[in-house]
Protein backbone atom coordinates (compact mmCIF):
# COMPACT_ATOMS: atom_id res chain seq x y z
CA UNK A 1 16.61 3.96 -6.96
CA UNK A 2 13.16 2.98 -4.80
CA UNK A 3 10.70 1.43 -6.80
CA UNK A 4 6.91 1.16 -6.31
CA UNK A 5 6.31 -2.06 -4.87
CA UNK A 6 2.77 -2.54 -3.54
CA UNK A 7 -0.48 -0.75 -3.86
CA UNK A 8 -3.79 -0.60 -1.37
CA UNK A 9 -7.01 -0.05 -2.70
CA UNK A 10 -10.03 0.63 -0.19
CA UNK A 11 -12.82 -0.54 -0.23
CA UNK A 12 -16.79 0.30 1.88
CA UNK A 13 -17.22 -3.25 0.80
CA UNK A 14 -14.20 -5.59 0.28
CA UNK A 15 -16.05 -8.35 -0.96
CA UNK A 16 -17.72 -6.57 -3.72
CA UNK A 17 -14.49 -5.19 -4.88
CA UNK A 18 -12.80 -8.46 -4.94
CA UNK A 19 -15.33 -10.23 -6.94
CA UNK A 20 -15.47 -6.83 -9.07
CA UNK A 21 -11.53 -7.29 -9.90
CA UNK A 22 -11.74 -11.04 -10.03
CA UNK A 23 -14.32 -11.03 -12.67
CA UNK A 24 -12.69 -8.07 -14.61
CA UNK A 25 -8.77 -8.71 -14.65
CA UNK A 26 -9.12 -12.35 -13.33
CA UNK A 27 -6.80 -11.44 -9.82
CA UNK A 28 -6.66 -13.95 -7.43
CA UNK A 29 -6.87 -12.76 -3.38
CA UNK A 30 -5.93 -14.31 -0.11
CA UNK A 31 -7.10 -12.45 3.59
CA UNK A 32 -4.13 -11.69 5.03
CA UNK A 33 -4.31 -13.47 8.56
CA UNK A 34 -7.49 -12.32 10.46
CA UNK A 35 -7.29 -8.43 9.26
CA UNK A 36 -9.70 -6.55 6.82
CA UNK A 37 -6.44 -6.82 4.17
CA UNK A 38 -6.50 -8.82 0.89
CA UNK A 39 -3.87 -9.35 -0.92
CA UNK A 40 -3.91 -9.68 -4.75
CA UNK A 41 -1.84 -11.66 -7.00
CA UNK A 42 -2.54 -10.21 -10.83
CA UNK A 43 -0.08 -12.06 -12.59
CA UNK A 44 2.99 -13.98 -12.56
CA UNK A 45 6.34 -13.30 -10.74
CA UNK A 46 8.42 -13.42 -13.61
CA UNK A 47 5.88 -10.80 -15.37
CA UNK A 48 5.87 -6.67 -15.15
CA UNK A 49 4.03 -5.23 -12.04
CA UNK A 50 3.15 -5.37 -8.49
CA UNK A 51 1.31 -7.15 -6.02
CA UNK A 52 -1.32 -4.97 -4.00
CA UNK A 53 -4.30 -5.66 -1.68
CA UNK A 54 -8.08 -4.27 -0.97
CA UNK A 55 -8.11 -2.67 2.11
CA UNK A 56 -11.55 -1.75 4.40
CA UNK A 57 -12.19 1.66 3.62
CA UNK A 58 -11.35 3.51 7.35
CA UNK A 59 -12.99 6.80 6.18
CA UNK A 60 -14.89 8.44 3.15
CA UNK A 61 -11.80 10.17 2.16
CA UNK A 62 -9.22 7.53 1.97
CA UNK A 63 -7.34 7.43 -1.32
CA UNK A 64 -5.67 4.46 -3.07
CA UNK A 65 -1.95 4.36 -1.69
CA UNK A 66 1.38 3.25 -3.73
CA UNK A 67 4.29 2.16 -1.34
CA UNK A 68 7.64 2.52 -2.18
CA UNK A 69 9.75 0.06 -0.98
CA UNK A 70 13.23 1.74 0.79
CA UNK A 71 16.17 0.80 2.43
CA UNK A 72 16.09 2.41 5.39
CA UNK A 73 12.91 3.74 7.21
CA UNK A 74 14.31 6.65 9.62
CA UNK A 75 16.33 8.01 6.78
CA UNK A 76 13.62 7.78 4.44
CA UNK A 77 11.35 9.87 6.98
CA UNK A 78 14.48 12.66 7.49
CA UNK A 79 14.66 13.02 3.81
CA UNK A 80 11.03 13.12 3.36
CA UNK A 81 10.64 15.90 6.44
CA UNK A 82 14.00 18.00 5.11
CA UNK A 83 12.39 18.04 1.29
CA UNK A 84 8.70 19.51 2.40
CA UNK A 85 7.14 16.58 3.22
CA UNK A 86 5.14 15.31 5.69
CA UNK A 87 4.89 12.22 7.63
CA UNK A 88 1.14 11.66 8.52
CA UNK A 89 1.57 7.81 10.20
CA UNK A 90 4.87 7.01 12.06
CA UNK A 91 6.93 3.99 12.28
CA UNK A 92 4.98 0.60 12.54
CA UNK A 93 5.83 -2.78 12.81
CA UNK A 94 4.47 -4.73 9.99
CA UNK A 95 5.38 -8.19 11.63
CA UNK A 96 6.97 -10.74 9.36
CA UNK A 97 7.37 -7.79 6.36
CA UNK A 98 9.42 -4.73 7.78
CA UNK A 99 8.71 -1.08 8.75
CA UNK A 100 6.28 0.87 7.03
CA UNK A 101 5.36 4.82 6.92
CA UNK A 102 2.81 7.05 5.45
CA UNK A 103 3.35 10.03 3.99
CA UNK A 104 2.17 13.38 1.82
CA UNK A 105 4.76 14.23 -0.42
CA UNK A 106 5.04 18.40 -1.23
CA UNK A 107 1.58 17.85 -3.09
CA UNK A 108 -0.36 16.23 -0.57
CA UNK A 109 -0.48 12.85 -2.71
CA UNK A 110 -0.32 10.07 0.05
CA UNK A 111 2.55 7.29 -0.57
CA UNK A 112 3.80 4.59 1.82
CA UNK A 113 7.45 3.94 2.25
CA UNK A 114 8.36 -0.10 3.34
């Protein structure tokens, strides 16, 4: 079985929403290299959950986005396309991580697929 493994949550204003879930639920973030991408840690390793990050908001419509880590990219995006859904960013390098997607599954909710 794939499991949820990450989650993005936009943001107009990064900063604000990192001291907003600092101050509420105590997360700790770190910029990931030079890009508008923060990464949280909200507990330990050994405890339930995921890791996620803030994101800069690209446009006013942009939801929050679970990823679901996979095994294998390409067959993940055949399955995905043969069961009625629809892959709305292709293939991309995420350099030192692995291969990620995005895609609407048959209800137009928006998932990523690492």
């Amino acid at each position: 079985m794939n499991r949820v493994v990450h989650f993005e949550i936009p943001a107009a204003d990064p900063e604000k929403a990192i001291g907003f879930y600092q101050k509420v639920f105590g997360w700790q973030f770190e910029q990931w290299g030079d890009q508008p991408y923060w990464m949280t840690k909200g507990g330990e390793a050994d405890q339930p959950g995921i890791g996620g990050a803030i994101t800069k908001r690209q446009d006013a419509g942009q939801p929050m986005v679970n990823t679901i880590d996979v095994a294998d990219v390409d067959a993940t995006v055949e399955q995905i396309e043969s069961n009625g859904g629809q892959i709305v960013e292709p293939k991309m390098a995420i350099p030192g991580v692995g291969w990620l997607i995005y895609f609407k599954d048959t209800e137009g909710n928006l998932f990523g697929a690492m």
